[in-house]
C-alpha atoms as a PDB file:
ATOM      1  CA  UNK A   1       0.000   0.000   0.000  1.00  0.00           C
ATOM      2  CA  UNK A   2       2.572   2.785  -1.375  1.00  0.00           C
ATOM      3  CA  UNK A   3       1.478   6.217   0.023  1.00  0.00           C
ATOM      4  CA  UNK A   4       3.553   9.019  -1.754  1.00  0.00           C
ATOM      5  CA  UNK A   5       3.904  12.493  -0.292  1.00  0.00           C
ATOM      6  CA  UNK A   6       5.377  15.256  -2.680  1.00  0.00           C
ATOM      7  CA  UNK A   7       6.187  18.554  -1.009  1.00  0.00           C
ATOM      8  CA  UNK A   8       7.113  21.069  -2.873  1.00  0.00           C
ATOM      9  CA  UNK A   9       7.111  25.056  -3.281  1.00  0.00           C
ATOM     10  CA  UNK A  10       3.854  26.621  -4.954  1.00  0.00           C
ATOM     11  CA  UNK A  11       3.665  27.610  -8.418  1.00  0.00           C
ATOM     12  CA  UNK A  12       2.784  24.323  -9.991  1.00  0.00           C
ATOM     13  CA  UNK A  13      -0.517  24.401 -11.738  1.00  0.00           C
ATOM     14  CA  UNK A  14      -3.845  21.860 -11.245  1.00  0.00           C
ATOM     15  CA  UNK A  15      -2.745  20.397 -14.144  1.00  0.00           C
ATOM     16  CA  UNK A  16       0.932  19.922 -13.718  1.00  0.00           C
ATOM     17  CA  UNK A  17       0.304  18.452 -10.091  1.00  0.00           C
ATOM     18  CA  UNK A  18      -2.553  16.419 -11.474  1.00  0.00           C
ATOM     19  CA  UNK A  19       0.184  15.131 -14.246  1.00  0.00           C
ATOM     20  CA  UNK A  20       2.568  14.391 -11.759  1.00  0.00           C
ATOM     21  CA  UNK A  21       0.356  11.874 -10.127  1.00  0.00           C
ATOM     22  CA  UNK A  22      -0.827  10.518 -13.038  1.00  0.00           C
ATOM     23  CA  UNK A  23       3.023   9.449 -13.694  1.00  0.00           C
ATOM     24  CA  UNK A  24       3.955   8.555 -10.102  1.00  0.00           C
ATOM     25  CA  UNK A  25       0.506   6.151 -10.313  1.00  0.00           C
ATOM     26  CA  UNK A  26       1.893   4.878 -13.885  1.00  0.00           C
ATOM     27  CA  UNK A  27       5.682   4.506 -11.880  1.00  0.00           C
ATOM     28  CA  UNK A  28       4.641   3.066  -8.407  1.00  0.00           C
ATOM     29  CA  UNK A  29       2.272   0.491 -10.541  1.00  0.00           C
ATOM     30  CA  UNK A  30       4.463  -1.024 -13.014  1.00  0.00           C
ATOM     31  CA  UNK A  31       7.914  -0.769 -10.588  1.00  0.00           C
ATOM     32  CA  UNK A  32       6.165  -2.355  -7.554  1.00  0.00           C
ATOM     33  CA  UNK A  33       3.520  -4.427  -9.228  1.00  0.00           C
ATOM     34  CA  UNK A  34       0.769  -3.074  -7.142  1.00  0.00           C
ATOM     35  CA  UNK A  35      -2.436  -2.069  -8.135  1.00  0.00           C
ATOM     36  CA  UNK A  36      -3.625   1.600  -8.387  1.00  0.00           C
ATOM     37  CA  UNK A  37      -6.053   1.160  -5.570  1.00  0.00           C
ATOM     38  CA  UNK A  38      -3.587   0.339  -3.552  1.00  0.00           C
ATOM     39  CA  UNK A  39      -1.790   3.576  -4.063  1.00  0.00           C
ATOM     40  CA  UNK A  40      -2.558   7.053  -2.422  1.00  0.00           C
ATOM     41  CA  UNK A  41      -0.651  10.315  -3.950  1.00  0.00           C
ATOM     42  CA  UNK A  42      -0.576  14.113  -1.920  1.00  0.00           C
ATOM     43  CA  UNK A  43       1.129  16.723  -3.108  1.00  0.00           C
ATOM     44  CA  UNK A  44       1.655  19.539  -0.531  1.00  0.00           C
ATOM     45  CA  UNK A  45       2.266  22.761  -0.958  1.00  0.00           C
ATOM     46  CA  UNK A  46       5.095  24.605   1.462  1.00  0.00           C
ATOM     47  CA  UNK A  47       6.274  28.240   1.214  1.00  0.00           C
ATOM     48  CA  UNK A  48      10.183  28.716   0.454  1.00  0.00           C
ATOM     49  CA  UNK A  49      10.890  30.798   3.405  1.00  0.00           C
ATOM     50  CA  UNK A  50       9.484  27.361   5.877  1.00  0.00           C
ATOM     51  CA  UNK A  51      11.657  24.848   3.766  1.00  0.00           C
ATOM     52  CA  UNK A  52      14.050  24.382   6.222  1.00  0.00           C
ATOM     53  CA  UNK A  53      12.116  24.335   8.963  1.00  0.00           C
ATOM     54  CA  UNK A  54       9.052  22.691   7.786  1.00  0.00           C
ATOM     55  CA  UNK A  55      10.572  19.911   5.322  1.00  0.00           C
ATOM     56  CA  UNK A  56      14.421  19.842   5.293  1.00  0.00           C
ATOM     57  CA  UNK A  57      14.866  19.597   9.285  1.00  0.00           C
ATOM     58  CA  UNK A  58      12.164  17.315   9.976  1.00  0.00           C
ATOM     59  CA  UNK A  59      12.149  15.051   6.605  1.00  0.00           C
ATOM     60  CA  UNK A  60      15.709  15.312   4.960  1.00  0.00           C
ATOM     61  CA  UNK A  61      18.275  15.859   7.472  1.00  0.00           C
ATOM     62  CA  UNK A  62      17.854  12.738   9.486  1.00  0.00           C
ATOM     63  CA  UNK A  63      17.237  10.347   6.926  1.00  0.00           C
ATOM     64  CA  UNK A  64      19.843  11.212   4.718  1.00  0.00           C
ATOM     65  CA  UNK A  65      21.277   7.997   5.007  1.00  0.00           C
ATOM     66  CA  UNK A  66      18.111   6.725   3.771  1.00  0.00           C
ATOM     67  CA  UNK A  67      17.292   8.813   0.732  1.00  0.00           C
ATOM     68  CA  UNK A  68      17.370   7.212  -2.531  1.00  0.00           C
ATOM     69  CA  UNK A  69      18.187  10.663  -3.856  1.00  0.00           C
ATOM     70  CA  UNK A  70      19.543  12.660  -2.073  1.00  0.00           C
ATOM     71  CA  UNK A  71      19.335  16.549  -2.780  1.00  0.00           C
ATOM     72  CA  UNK A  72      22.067  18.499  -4.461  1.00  0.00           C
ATOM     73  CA  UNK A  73      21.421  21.208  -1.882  1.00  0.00           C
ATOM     74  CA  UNK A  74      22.171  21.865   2.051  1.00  0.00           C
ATOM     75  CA  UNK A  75      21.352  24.225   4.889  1.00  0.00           C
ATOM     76  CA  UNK A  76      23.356  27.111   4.200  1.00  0.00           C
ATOM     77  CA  UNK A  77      21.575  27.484   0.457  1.00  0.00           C
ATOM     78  CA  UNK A  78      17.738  28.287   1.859  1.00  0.00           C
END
């Protein structure tokens, strides 16, 4: 039951975050051989300025050892 949480900055349109989805649905399906009612997709919205504090901190920083991809950014750039 693959949940997938996308946080991001605003900007994106409906469409764009409804296409993005769409091809994480397509991905998770056909990589994990699960069925799309098994999968759940949010896409949340977070304002630059609480990156850090609201994403990086909490969600990045201590699983970094964990990430699959890691990002080509740090602390001291936000």
């Amino acid at each position: 039951m693959p949940h997938v949480i996308v946080k991001m900055y605003p900007g994106r349109s409906e469409a764009q975050k409804r296409k993005l989805a769409e091809q994480i649905l397509e991905d998770v399906v056909a990589t994990l051989d699960s069925s799309e009612r098994s999968v759940s997709i949010a896409i949340e919205e977070v304002q630059p300025e609480d990156w850090l504090q609201k994403v990086y901190r909490p969600d990045i920083e201590p699983q970094m050892e964990a990430l699959y991809k890691k990002p080509g950014y740090g602390p001291s750039d936000l």
